[in-house]
Protein backbone atom coordinates (compact mmCIF):
# COMPACT_ATOMS: atom_id res chain seq x y z
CA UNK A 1 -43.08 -152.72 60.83
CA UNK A 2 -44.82 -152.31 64.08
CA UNK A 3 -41.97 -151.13 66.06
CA UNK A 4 -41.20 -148.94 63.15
CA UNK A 5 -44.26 -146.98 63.73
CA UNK A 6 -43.79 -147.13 67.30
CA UNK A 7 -40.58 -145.66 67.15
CA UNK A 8 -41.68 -142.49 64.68
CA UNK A 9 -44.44 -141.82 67.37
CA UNK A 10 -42.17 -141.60 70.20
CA UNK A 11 -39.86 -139.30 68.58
CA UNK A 12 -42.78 -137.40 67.22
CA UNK A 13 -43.76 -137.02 70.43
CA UNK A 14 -40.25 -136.10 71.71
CA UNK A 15 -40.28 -133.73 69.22
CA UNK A 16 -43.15 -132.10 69.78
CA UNK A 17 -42.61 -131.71 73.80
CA UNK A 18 -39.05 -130.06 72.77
CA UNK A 19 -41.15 -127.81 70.46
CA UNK A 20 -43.69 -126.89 72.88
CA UNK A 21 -41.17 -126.04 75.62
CA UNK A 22 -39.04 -123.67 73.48
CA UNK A 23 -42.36 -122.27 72.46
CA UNK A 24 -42.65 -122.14 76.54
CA UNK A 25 -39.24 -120.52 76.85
CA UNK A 26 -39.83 -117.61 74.07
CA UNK A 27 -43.26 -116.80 75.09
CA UNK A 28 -41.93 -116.49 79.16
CA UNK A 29 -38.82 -114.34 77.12
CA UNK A 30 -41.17 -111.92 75.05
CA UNK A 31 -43.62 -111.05 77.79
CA UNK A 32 -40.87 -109.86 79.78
CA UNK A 33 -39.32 -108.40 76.95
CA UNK A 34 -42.26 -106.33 76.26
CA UNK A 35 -42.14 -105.01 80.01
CA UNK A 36 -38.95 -103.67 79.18
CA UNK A 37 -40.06 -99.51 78.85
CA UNK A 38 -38.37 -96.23 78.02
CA UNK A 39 -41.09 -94.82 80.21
CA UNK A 40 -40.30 -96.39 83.67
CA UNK A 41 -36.26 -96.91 82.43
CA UNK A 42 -36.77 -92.60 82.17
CA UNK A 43 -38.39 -92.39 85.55
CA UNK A 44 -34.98 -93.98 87.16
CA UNK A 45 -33.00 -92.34 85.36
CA UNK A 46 -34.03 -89.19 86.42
CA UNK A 47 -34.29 -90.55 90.28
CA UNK A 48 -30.48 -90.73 89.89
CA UNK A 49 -30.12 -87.82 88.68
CA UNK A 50 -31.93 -85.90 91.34
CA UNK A 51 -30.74 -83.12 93.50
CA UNK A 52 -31.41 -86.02 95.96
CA UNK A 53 -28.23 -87.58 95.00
CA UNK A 54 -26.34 -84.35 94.60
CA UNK A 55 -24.32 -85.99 91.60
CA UNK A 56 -23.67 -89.22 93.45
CA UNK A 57 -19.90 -88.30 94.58
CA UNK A 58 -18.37 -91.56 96.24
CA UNK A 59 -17.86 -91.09 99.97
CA UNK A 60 -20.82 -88.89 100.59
CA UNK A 61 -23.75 -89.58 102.21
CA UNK A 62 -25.74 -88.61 99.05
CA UNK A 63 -23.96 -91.74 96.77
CA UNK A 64 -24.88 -93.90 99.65
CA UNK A 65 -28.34 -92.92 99.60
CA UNK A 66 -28.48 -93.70 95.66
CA UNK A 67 -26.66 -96.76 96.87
CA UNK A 68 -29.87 -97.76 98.96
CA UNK A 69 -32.61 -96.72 96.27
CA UNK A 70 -30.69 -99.24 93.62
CA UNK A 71 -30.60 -102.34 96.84
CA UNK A 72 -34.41 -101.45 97.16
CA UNK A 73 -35.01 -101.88 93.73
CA UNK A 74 -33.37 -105.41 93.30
CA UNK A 75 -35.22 -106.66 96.36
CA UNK A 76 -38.61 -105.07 95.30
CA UNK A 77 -38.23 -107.85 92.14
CA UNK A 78 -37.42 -111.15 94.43
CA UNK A 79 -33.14 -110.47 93.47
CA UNK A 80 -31.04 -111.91 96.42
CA UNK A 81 -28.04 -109.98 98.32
CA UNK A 82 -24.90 -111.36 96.66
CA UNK A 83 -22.72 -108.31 98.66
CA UNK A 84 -20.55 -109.45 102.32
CA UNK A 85 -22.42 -110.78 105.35
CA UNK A 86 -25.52 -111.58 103.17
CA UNK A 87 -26.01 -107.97 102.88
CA UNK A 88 -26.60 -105.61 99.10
CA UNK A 89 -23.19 -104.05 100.03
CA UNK A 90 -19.26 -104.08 99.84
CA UNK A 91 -18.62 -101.25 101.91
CA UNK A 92 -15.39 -99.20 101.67
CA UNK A 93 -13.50 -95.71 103.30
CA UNK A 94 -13.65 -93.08 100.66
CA UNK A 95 -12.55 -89.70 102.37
CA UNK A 96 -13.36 -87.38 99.78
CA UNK A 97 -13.58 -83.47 99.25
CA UNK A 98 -16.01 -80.54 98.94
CA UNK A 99 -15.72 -77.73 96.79
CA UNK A 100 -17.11 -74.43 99.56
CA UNK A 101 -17.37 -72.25 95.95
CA UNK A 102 -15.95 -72.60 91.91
CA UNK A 103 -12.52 -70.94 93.35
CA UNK A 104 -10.99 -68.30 90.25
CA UNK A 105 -8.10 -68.75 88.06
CA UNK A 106 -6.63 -65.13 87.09
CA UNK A 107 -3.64 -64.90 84.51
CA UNK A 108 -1.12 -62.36 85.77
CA UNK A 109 0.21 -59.14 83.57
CA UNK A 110 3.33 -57.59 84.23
CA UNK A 111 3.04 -54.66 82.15
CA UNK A 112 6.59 -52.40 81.33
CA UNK A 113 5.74 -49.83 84.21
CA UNK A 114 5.37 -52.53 86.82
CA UNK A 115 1.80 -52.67 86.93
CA UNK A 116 -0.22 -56.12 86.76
CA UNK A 117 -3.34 -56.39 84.10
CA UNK A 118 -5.73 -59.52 85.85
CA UNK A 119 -7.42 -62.14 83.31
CA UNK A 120 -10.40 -63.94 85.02
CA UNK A 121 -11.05 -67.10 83.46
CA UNK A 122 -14.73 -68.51 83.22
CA UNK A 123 -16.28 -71.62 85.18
CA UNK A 124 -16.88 -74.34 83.45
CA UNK A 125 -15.79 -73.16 80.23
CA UNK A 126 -12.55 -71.85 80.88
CA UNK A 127 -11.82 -73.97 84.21
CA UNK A 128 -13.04 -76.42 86.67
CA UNK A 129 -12.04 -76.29 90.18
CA UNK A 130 -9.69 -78.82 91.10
CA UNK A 131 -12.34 -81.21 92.99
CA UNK A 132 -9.71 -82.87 95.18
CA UNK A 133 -7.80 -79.09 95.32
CA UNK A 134 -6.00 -78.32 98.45
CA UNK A 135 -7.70 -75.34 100.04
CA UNK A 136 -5.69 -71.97 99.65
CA UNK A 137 -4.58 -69.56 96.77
CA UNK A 138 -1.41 -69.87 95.00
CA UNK A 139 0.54 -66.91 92.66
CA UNK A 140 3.26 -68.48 90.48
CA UNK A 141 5.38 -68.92 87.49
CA UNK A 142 4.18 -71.87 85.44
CA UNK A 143 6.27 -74.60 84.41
CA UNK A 144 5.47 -76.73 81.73
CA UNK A 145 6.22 -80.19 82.37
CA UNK A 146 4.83 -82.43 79.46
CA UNK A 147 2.76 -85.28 80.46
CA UNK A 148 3.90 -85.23 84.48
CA UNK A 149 5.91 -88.22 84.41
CA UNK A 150 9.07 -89.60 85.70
CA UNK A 151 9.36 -93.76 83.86
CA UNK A 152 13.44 -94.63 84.78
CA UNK A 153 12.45 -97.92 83.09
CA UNK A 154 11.57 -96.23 79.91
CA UNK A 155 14.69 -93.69 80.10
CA UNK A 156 12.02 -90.89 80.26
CA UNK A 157 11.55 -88.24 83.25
CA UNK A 158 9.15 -85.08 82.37
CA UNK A 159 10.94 -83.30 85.33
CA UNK A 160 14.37 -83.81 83.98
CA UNK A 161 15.61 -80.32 84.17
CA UNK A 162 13.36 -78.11 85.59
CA UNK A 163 12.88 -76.82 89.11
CA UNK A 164 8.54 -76.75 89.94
CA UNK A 165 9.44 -76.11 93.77
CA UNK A 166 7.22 -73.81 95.24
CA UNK A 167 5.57 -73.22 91.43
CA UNK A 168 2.43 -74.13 89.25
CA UNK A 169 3.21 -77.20 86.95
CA UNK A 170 1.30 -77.30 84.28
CA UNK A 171 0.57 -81.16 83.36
CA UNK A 172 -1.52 -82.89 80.05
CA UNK A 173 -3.44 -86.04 80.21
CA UNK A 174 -2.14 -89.37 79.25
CA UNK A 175 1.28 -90.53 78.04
CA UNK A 176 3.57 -90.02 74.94
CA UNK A 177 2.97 -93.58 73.76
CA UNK A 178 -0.20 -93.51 71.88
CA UNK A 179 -1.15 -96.75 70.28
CA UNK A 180 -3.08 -98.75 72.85
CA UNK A 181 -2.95 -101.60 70.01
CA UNK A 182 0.24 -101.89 70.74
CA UNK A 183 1.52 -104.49 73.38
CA UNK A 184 4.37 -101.72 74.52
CA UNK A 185 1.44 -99.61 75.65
CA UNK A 186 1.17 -101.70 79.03
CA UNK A 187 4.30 -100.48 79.89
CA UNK A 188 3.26 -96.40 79.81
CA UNK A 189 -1.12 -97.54 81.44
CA UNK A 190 0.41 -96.54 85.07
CA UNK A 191 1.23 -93.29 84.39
CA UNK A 192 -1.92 -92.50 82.63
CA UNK A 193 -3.88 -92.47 85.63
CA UNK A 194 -4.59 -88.96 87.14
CA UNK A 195 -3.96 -89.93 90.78
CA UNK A 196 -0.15 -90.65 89.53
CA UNK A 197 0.18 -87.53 87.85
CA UNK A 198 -0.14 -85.04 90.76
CA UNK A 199 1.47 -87.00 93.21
CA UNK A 200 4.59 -86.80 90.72
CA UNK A 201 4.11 -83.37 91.00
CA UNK A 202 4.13 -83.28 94.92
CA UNK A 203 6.96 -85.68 94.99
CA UNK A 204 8.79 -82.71 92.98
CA UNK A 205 7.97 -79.85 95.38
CA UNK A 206 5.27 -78.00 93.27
CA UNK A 207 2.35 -76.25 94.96
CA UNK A 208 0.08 -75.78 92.16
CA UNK A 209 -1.39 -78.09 89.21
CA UNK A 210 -3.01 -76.94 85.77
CA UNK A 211 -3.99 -80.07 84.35
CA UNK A 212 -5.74 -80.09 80.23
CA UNK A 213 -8.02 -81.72 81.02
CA UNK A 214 -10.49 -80.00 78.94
CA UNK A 215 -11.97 -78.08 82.23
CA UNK A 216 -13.96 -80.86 82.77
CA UNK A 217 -14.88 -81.99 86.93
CA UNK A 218 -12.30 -84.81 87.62
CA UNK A 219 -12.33 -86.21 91.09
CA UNK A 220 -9.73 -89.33 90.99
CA UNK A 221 -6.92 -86.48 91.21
CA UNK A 222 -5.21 -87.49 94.48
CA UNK A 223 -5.89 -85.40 97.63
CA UNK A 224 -2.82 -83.82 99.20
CA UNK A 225 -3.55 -80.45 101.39
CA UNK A 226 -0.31 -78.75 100.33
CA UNK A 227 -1.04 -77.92 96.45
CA UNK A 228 -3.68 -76.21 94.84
CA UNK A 229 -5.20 -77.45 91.56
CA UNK A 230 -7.41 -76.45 88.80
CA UNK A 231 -8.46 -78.20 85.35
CA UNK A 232 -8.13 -75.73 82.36
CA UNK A 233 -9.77 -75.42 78.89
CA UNK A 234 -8.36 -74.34 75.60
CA UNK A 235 -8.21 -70.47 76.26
CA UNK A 236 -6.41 -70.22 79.41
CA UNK A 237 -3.66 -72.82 77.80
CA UNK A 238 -3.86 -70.53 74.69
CA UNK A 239 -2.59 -67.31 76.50
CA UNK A 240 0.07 -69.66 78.52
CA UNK A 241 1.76 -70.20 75.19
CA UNK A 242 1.13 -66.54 73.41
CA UNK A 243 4.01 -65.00 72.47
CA UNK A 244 5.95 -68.38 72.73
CA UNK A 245 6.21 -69.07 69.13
CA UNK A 246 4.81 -73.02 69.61
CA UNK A 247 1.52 -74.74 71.29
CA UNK A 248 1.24 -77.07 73.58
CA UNK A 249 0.02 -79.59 71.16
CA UNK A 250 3.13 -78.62 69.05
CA UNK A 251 5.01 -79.80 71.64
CA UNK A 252 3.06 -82.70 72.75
CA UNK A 253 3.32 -83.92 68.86
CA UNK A 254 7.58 -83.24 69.44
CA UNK A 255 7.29 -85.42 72.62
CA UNK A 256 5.30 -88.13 70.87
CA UNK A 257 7.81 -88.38 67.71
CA UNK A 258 10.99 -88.81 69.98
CA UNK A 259 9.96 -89.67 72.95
CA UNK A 260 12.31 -86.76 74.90
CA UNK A 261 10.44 -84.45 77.38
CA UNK A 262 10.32 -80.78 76.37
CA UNK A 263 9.43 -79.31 79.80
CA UNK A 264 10.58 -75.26 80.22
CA UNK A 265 9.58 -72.66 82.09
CA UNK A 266 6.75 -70.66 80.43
CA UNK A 267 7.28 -66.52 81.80
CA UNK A 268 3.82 -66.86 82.72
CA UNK A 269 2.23 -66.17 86.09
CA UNK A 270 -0.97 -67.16 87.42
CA UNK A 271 -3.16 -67.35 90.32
CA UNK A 272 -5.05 -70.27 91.89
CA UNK A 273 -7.76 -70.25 94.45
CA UNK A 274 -9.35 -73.15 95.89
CA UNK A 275 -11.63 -73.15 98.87
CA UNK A 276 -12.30 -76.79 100.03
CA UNK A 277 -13.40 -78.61 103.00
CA UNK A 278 -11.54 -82.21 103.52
CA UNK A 279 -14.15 -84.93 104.81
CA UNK A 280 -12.02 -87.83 106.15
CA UNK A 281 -15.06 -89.61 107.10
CA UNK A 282 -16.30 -90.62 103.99
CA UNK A 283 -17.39 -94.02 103.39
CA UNK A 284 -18.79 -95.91 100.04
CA UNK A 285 -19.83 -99.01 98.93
CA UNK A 286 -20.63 -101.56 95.74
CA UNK A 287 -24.67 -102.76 95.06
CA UNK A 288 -24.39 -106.37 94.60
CA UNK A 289 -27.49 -108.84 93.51
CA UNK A 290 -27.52 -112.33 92.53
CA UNK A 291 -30.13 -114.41 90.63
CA UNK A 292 -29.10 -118.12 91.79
CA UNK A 293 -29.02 -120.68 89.34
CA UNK A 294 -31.26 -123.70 89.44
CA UNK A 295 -28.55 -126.32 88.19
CA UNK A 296 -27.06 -127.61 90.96
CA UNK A 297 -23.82 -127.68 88.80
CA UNK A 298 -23.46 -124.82 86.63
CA UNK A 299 -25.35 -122.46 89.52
CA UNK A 300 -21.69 -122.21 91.03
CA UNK A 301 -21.07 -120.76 87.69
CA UNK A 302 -21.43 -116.79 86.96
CA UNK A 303 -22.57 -113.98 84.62
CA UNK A 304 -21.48 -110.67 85.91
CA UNK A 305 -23.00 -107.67 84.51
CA UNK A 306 -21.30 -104.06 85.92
CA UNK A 307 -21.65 -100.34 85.37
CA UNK A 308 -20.45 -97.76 88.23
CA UNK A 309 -23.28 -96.28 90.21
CA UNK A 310 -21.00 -92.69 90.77
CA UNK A 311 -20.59 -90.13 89.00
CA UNK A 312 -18.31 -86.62 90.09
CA UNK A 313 -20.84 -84.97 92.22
CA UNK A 314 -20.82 -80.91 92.65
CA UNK A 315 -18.89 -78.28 91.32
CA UNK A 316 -20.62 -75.20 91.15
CA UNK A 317 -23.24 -76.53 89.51
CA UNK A 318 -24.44 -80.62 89.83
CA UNK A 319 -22.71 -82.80 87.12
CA UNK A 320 -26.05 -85.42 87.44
CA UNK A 321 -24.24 -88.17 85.18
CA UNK A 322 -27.32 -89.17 83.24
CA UNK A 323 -24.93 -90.52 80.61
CA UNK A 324 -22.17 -91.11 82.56
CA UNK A 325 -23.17 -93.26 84.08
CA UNK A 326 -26.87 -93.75 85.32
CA UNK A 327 -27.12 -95.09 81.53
CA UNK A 328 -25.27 -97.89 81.99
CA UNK A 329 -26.84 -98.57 85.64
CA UNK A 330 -30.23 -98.39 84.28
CA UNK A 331 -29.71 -100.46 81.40
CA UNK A 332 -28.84 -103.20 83.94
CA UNK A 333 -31.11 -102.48 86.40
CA UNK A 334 -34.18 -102.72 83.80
CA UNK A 335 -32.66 -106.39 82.19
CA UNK A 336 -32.68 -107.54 86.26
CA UNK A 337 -36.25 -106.74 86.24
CA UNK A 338 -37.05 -108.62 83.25
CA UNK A 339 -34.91 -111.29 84.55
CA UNK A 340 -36.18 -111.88 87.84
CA UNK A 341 -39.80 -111.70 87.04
CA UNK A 342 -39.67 -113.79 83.38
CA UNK A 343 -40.21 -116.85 85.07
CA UNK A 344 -37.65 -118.27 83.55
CA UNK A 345 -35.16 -120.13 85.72
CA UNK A 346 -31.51 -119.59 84.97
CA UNK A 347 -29.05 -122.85 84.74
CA UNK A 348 -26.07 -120.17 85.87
CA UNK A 349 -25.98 -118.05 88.24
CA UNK A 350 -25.96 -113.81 87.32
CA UNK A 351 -24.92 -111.14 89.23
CA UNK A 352 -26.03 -107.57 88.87
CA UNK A 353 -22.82 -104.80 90.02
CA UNK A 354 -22.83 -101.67 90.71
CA UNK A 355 -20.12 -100.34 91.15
CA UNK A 356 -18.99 -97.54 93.48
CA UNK A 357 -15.76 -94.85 93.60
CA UNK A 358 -15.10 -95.68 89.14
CA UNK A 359 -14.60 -91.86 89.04
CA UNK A 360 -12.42 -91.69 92.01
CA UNK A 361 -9.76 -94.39 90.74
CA UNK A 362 -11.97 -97.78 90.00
CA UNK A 363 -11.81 -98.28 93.48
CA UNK A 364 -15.04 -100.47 93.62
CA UNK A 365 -14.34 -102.84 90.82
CA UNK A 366 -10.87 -103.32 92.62
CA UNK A 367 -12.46 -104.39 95.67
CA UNK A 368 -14.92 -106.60 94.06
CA UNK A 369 -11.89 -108.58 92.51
CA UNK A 370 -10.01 -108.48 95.34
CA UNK A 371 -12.86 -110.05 97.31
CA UNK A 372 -12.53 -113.48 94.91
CA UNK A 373 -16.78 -114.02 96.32
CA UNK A 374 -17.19 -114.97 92.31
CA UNK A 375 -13.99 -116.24 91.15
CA UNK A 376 -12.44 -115.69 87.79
CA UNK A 377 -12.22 -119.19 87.30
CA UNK A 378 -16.02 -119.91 87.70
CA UNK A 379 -17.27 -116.51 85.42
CA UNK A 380 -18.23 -116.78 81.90
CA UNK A 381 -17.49 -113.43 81.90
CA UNK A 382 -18.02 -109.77 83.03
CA UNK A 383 -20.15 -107.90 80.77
CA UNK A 384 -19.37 -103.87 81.58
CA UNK A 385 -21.68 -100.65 80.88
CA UNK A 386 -20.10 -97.45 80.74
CA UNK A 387 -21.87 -94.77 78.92
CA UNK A 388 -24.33 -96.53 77.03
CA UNK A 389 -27.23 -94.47 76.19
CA UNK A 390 -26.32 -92.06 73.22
CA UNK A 391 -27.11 -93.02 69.57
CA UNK A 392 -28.59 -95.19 67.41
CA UNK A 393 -25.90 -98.08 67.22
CA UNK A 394 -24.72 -100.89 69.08
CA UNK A 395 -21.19 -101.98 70.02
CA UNK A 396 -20.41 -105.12 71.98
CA UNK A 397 -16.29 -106.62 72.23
CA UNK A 398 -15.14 -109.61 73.79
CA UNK A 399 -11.09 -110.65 73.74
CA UNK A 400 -10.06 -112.85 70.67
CA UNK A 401 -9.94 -115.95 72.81
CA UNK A 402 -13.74 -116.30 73.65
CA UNK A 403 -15.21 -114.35 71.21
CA UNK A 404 -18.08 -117.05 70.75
CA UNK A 405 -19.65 -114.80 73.78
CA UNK A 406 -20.38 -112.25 70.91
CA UNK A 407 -23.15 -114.14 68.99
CA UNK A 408 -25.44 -114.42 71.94
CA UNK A 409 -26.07 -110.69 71.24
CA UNK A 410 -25.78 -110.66 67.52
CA UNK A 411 -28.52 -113.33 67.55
CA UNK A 412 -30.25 -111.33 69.71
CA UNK A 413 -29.78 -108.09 67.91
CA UNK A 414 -30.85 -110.11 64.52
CA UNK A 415 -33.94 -111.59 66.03
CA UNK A 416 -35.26 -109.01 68.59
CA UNK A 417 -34.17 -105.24 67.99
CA UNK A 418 -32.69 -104.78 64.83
CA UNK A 419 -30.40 -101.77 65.29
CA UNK A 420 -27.19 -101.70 63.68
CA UNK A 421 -24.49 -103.19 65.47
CA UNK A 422 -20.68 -104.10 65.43
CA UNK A 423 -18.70 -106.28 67.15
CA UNK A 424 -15.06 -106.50 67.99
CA UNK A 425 -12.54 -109.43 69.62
CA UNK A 426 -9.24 -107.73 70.20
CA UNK A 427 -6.26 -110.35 69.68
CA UNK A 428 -4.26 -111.60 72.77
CA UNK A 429 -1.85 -109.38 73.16
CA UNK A 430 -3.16 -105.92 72.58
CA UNK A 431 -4.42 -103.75 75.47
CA UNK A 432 -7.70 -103.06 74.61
CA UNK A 433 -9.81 -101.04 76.35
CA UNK A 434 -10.00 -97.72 78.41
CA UNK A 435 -7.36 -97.61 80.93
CA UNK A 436 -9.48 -95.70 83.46
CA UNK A 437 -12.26 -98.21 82.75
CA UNK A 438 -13.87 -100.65 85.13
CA UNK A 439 -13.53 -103.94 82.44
CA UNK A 440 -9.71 -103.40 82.59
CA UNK A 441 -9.70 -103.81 86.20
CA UNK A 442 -11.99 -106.73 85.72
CA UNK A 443 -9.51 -108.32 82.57
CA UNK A 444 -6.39 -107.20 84.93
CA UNK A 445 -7.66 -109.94 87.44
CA UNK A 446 -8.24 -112.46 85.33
CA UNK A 447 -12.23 -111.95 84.26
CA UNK A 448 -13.14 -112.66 80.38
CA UNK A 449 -14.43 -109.08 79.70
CA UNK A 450 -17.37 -107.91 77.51
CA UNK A 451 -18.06 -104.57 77.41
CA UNK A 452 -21.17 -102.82 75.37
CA UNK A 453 -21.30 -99.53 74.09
CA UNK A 454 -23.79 -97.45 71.76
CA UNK A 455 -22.99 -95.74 68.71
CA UNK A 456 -23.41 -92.85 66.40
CA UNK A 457 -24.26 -90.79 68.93
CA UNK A 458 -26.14 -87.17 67.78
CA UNK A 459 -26.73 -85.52 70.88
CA UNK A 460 -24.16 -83.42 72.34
CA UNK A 461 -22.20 -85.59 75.43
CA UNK A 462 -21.28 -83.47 78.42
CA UNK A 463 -18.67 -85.40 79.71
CA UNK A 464 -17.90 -84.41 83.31
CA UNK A 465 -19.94 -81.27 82.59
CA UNK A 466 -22.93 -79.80 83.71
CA UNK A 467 -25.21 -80.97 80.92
CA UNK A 468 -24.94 -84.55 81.76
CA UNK A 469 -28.69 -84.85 82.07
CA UNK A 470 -31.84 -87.26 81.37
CA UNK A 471 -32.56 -85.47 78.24
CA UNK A 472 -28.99 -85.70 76.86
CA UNK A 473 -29.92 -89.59 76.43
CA UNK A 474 -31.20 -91.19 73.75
CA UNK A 475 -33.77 -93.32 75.72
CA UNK A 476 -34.87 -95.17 72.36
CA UNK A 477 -31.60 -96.62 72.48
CA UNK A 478 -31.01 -97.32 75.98
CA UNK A 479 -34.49 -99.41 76.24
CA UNK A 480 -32.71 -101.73 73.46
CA UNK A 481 -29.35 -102.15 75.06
CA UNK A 482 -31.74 -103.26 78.22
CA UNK A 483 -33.95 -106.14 76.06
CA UNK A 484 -30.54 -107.24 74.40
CA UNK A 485 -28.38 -107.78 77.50
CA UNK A 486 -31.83 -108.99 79.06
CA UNK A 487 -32.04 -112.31 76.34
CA UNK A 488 -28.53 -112.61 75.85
CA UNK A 489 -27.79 -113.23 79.02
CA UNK A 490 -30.78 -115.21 79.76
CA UNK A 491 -29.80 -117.46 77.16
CA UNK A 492 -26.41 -117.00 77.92
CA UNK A 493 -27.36 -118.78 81.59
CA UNK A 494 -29.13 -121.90 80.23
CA UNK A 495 -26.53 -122.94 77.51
CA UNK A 496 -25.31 -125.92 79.07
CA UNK A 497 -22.73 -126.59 75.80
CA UNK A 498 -21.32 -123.32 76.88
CA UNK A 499 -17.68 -123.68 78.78
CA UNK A 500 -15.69 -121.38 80.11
């Protein structure tokens, strides 16, 4: 009976220690949680968005000064260097372009007695200079070619037909295939990308490029000196097609049904001028932090959390990317903060990414991979944030195979912030995700993605736009994705049942 007693003391005891110590662990959790502020989170977003930064272009010496501030930050809070040579950075060449002035775009009249009526077409509604435009002026015929794409494999060639030497081609976003649910889709992802698109069109002789692209700034259209390009809204694509008896999205909808190009030359002349300055000098880089792990097992183990740094820079007017995407930077610098200064010390090992030249072709998050310095094979995953600071709702997805990664933040969510929130776990086997999205190049290597999005979004998004500023954010929200990623994470790090 003795030993009985003995025995419920000691695990009394036991039990009481384990009590105390999570009591420990949530009280070290809340105070930093409670640091967590819209206020200061505000303050850096605005930093980014500065006419310091000039819109944070890769290549320029303006990104690489934003590229600095961020390093400063993380060593500020104690975070180590996790980028080459023991350094904050991944440094890459990123030649890269500057728009002199907006450039025009003039629709051309022939009128019966010969004489020409000029339509000017408004900047930004109407058009946005090409931002990787060759620099010169252009007067042409425009040809419509589809979606710009020549796929032998998939018996389809948009410039089947048609002769764009010398002429404007004009050229619509994405591909005829248009279920990205579909396992066929990542057959048509390479010809999505922008870069492909004009260099199609150069590889067919044409010297000027319309692309719908809803006149939005678009940098990650390949360079090449010898043709002249422009992005164009509804209205100038509107008077391309009067008098034709169809629309472009007619014939887009055509295309999509039978999957046969319906390129033809349009009757319609127009003028582009572009006056650009070529800066071959450029050079960019990723912000890379680490938090080692304590365990001298599971610290060789990683936690990645990414969002790109860039945004598109200057067109006429700065395009500051407050949304796009000093939300998602913010977000992750604010949970470092908490992280590095909780007291807390992490089992794994977590990694804070920023990520530099997304808008140019996701040429940071393809050197990251590429450099294998966290391996696939030892990261639970790579958490991505791309937008996140517009509405009132959350959005988190993991793939189907590891989709126990998605309760860390709906325990969080249920415990700690209380928004609404949905969750998603694609099964293997569909493409999921944005094509021109960092967490695909991630997947495409190998990573276990995560990527976290808000919802329900009610203020106006200026994507690309001038507009893109702090107070198109919903700060509210953003401090919440922050404290979420913040615990998750953190709890994320210490689950030693956890296996990747």
């Amino acid at each position: 009976m003795k030993k009985y007693f003995c025995l419920i003391f000691i695990l009394l005891v036991i039990q009481s220690s384990l009590t105390k110590a999570q009591d420990d662990y949530e009280n070290q959790l809340l105070k930093q949680f409670h640091e967590i502020t819209s206020e200061e989170m505000m303050g850096w977003v605005e930093k980014l968005c500065s006419p310091e930064f000039n819109g944070r272009l890769a290549g320029t010496p303006e990104y690489v000064a934003s590229a600095e501030w961020v390093a400063a930050r993380l060593q500020k809070w104690g975070i180590r260097p996790g980028g080459n040579n023991d350094s904050w950075f991944q440094w890459f060449n990123w030649p890269y372009t500057v728009l002199n002035d907006i450039g025009s775009l003039t629709l051309n009249i022939k009128q019966p007695d010969g004489t020409v009526i000029r339509k000017n077409y408004n900047y930004p509604d109407e058009f946005y200079p090409g931002m990787n435009s060759g620099k010169g002026e252009i007067t042409s015929e425009v040809i419509f070619a589809g979606y710009g794409i020549t796929a032998p494999e998939q018996n389809y060639d948009d410039y089947k037909g048609i002769d764009v030497k010398g002429k404007i081609v004009l050229v619509n976003r994405d591909v005829p295939f248009t279920n990205p649910r579909d396992h066929e889709y990542s057959k048509w992802v390479a010809y999505c990308y922008h870069q492909y698109k004009l260099e199609n069109a150069v590889k067919h002789g044409a010297s000027g490029f319309l692309y719908v692209d809803g006149a939005s700034a678009n940098p990650n259209i390949s360079y090449d000196s010898s043709i002249i390009v422009t992005g164009i809204g509804q209205q100038p694509l509107d008077d391309i097609f009067a008098g034709l008896k169809t629309t472009n999205s007619e014939i887009l909808e055509k295309i999509r049904k039978s999957f046969k190009p319906a390129s033809f030359n349009t009757g319609k002349t127009i003028t582009i001028k572009a006056n650009t300055t070529r800066h071959p000098e450029g050079k960019s880089c990723n912000v890379v932090g680490i938090i080692e792990g304590s365990d001298p097992d599971l610290k060789n183990e990683y936690i990645i959390m990414g969002g790109h740094l860039d945004a598109v820079g200057k067109a006429g007017k700065i395009v500051k990317g407050a949304l796009d995407n000093a939300s998602g930077v913010v977000d992750i610098l604010a949970a470092a903060k908490a992280m590095a200064l909780s007291g807390i010390k992490l089992k794994r090992s977590v990694v804070f990414l920023f990520i530099g030249g997304e808008e140019v072709g996701l040429v940071g998050s393809k050197l990251f991979t590429s450099l294998n310095s966290f391996p696939s094979a030892k990261t639970i995953t790579y958490i991505n944030l791309d937008m996140v600071g517009n509405g009132t709702g959350l959005y988190v997805s993991a793939g189907s195979p590891y989709r126990e990664l998605l309760t860390y933040f709906d325990e969080t969510n249920r415990k700690y912030i209380h928004r609404p929130i949905r969750t998603s776990a694609p099964v293997p086997g569909e493409y999921y995700g944005r094509p021109r999205s960092d967490e695909v190049v991630f997947r495409m290597a190998g990573y276990r993605t995560m990527s976290i999005y808000t919802t329900d979004a009610y203020k106006k998004v200026y994507y690309h736009l001038p507009g893109d500023d702090p107070d198109a954010l919903t700060i509210e929200i953003m401090e919440d994705v922050a404290k979420m990623i913040y615990v998750a994470v953190t709890d994320m790090a210490n689950d030693t049942s956890l296996k990747y």
